[in-house]
C-alpha atoms as a PDB file:
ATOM      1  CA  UNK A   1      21.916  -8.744 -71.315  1.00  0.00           C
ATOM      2  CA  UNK A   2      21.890  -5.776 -68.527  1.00  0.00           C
ATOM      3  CA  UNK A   3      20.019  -4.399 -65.769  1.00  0.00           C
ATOM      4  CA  UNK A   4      20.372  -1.289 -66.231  1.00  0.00           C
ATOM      5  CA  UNK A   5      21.692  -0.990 -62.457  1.00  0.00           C
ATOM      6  CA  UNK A   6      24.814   1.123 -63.062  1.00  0.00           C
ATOM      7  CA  UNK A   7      28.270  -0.428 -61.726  1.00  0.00           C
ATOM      8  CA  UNK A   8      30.833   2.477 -62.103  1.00  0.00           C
ATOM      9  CA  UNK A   9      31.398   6.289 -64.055  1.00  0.00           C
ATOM     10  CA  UNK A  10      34.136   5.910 -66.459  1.00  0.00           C
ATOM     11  CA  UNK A  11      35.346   8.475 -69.212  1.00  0.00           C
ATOM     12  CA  UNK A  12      35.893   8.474 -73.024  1.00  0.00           C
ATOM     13  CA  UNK A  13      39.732   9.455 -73.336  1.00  0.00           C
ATOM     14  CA  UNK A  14      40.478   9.069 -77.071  1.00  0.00           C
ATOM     15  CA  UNK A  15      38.568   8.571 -80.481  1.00  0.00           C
ATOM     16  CA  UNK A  16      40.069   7.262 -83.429  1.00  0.00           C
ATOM     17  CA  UNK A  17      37.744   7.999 -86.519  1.00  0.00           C
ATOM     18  CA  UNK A  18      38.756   7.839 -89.950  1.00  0.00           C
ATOM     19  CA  UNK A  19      35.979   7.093 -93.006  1.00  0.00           C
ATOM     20  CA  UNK A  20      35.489   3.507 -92.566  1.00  0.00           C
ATOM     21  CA  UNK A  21      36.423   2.898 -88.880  1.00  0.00           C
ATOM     22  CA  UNK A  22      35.323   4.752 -85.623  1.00  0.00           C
ATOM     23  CA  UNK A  23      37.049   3.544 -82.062  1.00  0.00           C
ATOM     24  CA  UNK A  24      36.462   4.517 -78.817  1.00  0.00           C
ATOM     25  CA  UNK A  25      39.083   4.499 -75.678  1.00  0.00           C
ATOM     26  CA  UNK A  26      36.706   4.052 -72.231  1.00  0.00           C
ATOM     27  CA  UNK A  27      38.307   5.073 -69.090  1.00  0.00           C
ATOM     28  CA  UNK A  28      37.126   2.712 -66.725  1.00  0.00           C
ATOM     29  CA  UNK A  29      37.914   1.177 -62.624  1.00  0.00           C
ATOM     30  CA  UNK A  30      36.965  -2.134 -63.299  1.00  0.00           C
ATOM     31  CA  UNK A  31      39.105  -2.670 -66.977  1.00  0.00           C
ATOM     32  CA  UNK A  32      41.546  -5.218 -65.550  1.00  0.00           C
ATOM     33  CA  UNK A  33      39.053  -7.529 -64.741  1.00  0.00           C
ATOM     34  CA  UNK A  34      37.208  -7.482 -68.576  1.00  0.00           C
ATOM     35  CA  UNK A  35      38.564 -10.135 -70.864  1.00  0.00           C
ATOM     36  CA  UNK A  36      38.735  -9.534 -74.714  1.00  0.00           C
ATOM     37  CA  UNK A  37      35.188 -10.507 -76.288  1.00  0.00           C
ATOM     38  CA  UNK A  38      33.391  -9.135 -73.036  1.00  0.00           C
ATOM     39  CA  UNK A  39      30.422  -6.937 -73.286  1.00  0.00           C
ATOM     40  CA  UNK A  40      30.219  -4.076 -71.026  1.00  0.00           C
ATOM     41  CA  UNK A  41      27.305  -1.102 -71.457  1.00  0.00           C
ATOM     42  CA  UNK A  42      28.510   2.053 -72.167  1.00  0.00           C
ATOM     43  CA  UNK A  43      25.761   5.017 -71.643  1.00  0.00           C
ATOM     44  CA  UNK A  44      23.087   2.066 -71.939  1.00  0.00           C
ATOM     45  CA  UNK A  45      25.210   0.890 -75.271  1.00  0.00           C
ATOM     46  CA  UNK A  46      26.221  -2.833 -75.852  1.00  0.00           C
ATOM     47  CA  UNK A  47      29.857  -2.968 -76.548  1.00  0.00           C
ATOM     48  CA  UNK A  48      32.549  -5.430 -77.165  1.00  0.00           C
ATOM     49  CA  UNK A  49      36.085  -5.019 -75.475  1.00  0.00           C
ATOM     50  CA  UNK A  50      38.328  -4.967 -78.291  1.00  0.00           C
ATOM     51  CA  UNK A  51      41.812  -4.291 -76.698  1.00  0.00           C
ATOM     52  CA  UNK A  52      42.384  -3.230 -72.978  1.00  0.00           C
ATOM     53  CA  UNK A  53      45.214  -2.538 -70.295  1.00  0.00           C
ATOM     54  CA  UNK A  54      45.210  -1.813 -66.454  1.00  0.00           C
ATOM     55  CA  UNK A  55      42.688   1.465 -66.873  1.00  0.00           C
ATOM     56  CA  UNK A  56      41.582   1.488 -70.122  1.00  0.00           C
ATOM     57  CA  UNK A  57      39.433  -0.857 -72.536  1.00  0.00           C
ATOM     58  CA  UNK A  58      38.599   0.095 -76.405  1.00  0.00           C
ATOM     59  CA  UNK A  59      35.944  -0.666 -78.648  1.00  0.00           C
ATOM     60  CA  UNK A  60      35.150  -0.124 -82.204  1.00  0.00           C
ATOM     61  CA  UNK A  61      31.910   1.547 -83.154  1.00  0.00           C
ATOM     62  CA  UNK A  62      29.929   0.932 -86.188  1.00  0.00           C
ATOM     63  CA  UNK A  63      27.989   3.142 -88.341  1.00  0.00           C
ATOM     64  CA  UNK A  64      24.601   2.083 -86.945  1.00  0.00           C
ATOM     65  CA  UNK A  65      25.580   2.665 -83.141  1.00  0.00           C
ATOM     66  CA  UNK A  66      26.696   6.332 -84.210  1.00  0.00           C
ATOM     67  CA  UNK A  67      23.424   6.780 -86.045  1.00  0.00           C
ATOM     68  CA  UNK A  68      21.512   6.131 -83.266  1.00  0.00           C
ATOM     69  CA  UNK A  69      23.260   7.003 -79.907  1.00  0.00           C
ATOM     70  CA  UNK A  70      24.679  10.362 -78.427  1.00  0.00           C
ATOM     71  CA  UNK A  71      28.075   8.797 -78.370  1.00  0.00           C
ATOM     72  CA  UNK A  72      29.297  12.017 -80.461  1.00  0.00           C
ATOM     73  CA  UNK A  73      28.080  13.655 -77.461  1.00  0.00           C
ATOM     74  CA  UNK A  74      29.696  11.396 -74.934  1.00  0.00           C
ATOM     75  CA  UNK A  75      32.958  12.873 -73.921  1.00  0.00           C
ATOM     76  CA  UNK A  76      32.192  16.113 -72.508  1.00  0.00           C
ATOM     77  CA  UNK A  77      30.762  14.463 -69.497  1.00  0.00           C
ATOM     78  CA  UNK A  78      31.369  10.854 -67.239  1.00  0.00           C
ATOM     79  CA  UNK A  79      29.330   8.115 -69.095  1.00  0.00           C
ATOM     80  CA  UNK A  80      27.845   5.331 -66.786  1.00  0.00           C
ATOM     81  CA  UNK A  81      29.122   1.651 -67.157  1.00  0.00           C
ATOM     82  CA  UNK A  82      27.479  -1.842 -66.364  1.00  0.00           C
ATOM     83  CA  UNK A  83      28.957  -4.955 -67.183  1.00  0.00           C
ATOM     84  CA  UNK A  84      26.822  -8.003 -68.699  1.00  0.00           C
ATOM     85  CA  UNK A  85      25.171  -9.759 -66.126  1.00  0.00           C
ATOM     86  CA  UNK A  86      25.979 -12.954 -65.008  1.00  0.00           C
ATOM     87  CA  UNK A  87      23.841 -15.952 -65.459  1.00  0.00           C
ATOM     88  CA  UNK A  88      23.487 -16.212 -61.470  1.00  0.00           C
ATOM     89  CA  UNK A  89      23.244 -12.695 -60.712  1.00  0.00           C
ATOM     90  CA  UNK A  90      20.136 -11.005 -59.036  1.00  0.00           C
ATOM     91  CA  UNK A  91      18.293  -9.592 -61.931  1.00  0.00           C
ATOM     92  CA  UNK A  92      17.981  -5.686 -59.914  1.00  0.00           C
ATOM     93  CA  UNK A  93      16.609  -3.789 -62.581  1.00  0.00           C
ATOM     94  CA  UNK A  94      14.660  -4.412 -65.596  1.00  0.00           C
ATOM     95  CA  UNK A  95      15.515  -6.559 -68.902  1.00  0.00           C
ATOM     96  CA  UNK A  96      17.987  -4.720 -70.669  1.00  0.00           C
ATOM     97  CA  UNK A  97      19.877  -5.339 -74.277  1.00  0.00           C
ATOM     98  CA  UNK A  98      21.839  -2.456 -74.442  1.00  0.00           C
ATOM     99  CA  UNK A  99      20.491  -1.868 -78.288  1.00  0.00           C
ATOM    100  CA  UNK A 100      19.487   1.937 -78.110  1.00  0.00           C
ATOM    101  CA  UNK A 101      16.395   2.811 -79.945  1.00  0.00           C
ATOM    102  CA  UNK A 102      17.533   6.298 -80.449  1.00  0.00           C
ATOM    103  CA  UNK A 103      17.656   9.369 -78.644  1.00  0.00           C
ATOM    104  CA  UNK A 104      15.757  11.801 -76.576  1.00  0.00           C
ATOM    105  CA  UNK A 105      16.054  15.469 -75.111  1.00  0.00           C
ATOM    106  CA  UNK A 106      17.252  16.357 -71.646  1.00  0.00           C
ATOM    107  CA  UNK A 107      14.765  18.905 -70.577  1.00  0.00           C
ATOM    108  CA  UNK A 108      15.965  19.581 -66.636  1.00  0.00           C
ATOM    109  CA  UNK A 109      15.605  18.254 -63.820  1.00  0.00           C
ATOM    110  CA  UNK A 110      14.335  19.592 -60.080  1.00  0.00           C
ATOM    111  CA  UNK A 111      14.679  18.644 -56.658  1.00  0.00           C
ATOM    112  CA  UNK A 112      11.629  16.512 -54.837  1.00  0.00           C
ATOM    113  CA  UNK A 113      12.058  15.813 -51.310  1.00  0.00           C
ATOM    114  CA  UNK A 114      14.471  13.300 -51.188  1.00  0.00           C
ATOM    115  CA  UNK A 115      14.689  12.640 -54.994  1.00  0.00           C
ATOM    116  CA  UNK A 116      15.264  14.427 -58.557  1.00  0.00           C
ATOM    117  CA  UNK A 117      12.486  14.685 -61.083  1.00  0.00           C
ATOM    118  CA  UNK A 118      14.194  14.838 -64.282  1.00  0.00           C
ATOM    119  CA  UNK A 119      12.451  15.574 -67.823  1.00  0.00           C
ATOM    120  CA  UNK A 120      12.620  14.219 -71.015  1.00  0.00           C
ATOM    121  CA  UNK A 121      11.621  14.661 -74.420  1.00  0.00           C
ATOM    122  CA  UNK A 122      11.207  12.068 -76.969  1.00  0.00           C
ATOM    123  CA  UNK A 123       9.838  11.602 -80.873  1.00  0.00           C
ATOM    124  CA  UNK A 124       7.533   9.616 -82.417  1.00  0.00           C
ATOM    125  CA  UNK A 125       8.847   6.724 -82.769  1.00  0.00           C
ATOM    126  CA  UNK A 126      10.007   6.365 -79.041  1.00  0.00           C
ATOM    127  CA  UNK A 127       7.158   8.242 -77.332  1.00  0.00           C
ATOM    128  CA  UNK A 128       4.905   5.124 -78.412  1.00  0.00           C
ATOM    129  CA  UNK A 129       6.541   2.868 -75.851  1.00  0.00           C
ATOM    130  CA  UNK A 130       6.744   5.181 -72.888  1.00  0.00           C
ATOM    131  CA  UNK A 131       3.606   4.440 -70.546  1.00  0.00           C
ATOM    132  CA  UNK A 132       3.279   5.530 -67.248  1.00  0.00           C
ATOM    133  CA  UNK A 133       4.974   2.973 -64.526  1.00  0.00           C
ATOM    134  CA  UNK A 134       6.575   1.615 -67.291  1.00  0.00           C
ATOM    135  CA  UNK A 135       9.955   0.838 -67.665  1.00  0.00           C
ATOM    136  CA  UNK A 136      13.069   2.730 -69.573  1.00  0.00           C
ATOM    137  CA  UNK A 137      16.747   2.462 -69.792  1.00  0.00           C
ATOM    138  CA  UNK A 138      18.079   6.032 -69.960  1.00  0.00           C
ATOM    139  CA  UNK A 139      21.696   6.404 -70.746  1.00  0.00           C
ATOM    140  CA  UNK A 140      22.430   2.777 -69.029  1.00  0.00           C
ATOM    141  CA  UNK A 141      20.276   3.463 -65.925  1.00  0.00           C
ATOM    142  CA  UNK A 142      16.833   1.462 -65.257  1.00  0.00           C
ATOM    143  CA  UNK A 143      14.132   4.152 -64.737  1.00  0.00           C
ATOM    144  CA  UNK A 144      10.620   4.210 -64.534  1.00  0.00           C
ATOM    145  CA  UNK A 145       8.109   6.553 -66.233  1.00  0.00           C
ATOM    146  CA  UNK A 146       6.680   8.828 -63.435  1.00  0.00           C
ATOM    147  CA  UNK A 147       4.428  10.829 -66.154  1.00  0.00           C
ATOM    148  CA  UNK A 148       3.983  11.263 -69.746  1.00  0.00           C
ATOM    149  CA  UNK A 149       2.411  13.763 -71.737  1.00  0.00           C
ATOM    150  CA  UNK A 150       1.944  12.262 -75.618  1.00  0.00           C
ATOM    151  CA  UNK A 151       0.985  14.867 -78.645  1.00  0.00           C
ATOM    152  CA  UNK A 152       1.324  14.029 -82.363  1.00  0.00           C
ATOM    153  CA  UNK A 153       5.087  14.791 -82.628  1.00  0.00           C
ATOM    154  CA  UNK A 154       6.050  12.647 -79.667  1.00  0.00           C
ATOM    155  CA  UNK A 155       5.987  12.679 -75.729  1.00  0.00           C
ATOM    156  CA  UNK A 156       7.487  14.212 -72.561  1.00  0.00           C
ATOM    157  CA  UNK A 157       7.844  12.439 -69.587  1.00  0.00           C
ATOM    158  CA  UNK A 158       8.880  12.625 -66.438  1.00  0.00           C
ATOM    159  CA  UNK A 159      11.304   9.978 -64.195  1.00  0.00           C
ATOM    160  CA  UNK A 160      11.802  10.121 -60.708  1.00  0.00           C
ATOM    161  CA  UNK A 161      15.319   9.967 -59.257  1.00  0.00           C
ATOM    162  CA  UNK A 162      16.593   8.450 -56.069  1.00  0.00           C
ATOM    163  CA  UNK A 163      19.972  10.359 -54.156  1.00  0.00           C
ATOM    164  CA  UNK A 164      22.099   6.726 -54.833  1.00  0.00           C
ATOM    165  CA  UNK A 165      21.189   7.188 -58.779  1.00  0.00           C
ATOM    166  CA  UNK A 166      21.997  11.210 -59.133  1.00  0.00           C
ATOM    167  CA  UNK A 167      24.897  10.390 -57.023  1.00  0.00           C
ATOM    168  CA  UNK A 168      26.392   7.517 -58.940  1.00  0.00           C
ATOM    169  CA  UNK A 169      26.093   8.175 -62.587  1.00  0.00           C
ATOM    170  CA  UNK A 170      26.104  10.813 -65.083  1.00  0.00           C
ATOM    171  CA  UNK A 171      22.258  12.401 -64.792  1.00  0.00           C
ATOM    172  CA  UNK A 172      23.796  15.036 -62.526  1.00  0.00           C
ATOM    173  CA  UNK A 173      25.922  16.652 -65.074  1.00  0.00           C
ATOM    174  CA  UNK A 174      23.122  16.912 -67.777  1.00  0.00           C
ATOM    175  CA  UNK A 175      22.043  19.944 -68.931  1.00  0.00           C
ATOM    176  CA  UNK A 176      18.883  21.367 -71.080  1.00  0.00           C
ATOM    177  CA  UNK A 177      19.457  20.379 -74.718  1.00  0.00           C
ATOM    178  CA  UNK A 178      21.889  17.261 -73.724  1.00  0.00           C
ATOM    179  CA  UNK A 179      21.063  13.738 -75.995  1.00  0.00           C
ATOM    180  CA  UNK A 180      20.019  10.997 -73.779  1.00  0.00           C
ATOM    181  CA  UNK A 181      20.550   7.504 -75.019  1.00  0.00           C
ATOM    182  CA  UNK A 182      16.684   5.809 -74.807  1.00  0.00           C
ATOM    183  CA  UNK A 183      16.103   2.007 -74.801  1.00  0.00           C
ATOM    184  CA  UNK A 184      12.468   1.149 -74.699  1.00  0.00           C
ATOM    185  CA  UNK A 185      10.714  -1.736 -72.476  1.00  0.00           C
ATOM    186  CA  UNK A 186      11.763  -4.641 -74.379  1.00  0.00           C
ATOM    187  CA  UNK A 187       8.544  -6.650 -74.376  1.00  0.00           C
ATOM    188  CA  UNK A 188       7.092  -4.351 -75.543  1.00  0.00           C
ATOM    189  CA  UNK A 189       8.481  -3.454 -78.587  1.00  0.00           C
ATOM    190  CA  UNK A 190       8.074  -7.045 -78.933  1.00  0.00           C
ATOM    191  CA  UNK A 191       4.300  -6.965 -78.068  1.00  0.00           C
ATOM    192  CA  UNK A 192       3.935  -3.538 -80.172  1.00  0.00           C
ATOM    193  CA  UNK A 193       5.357  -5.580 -83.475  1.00  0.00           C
ATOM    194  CA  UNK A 194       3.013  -8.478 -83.222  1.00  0.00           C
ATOM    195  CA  UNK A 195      -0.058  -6.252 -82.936  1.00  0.00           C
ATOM    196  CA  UNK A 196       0.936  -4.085 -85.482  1.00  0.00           C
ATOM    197  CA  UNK A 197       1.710  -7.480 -87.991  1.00  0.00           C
ATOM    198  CA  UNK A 198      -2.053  -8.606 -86.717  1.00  0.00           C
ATOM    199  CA  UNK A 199      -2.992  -5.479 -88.124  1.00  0.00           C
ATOM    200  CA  UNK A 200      -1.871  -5.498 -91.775  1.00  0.00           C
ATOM    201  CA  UNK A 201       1.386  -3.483 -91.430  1.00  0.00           C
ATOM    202  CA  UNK A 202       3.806  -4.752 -93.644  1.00  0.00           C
ATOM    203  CA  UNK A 203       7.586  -5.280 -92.921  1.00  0.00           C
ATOM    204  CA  UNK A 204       9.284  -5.196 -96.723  1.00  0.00           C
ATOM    205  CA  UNK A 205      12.439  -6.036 -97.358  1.00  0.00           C
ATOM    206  CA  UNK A 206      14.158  -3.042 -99.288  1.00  0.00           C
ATOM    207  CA  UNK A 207      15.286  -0.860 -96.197  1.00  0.00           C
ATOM    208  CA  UNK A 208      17.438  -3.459 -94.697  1.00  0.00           C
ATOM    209  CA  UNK A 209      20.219  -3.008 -97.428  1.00  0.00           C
ATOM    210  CA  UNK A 210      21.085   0.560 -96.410  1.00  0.00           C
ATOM    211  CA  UNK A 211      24.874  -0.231 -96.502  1.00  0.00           C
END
């Protein structure tokens, strides 16, 4: 579990993908004290050190994580990094998993008083758990929903951003068309599922075996 309260910047150095296998190389300040096993966020993604040095830690990515994340996208800019938090740690942010639910648009961003307004676009099946005041992990970072604007295709909403935030991870090198990684308010999805079971929905069985 994370907070989504940002610890460092690090940098993806190396891929090693081949057709079964896909491995990542993180540059990152705090890799000499992770131990093998550890999970550590990476751009709001849960992953497990595999192998690590003094600077560096890897991890191996599976198909599902590169289906749903920008990770392809990853290495042209710093990504943000949060290790799991501790079981007597102050809990900062929000409740955070680090499973992405997929990925939205960087719109912009612009300059308000002492803050940044950024903009986002996101699909259907995202858009229905963005409220206002509500809660969202964006790329690793705990935000909440400013605005939202929601149409039939999906939503747009808005985030504000304090100077210690824009300073301190990666939102200030994102630019218009960039993939944000987009984990929802985790209760509730959780609330979302039961009403839509009370409703009749039915969850079958068939789409699980996609592999």
């Amino acid at each position: 579990m994370f907070t989504g309260l940002v610890e460092a910047q690090g940098k993806i150095t190396s891929t090693e993908k081949n057709s079964s296998s896909y491995r990542i190389k993180i540059e990152c300040p705090f890799a000499e004290e992770l131990t093998l096993g550890e999970s550590v966020a990476v751009n709001g993604i849960c992953l497990t050190v595999s192998q690590k040095d003094t600077s560096s830690f890897f991890a191996d990515i599976s198909p599902e994580t590169q289906s749903r994340t920008s990770l392809a996208q990853a290495t042209s800019c710093p990504v943000n990094l949060e290790r799991a938090m501790k079981a007597d740690g102050r809990f900062g942010g929000h409740i955070v998993s680090g499973h992405i639910d997929g990925t939205a648009k960087f719109l912009g961003s612009r300059k308000d008083a002492n803050s940044f307004i950024i903009k986002i676009q996101a699909q259907k099946n995202i858009a229905k758990f963005i409220i206002e005041k509500g809660s969202v992990s964006i790329d690793g970072i705990s935000l909440t929903v400013a605005s939202v604007g929601h149409s039939a295709s999906g939503c747009v909403f808005t985030a504000a951003v304090i100077p210690h935030t824009w300073e301190n991870t990666n939102l200030k090198h994102k630019r218009p068309g960039n993939l944000l990684n987009i984990e929802c308010d985790l209760v509730g999805k959780y609330i979302a599922h039961f009403v839509d079971k009370k409703n009749g929905e039915e969850y079958g069985m068939q789409s699980l075996w996609k592999y």
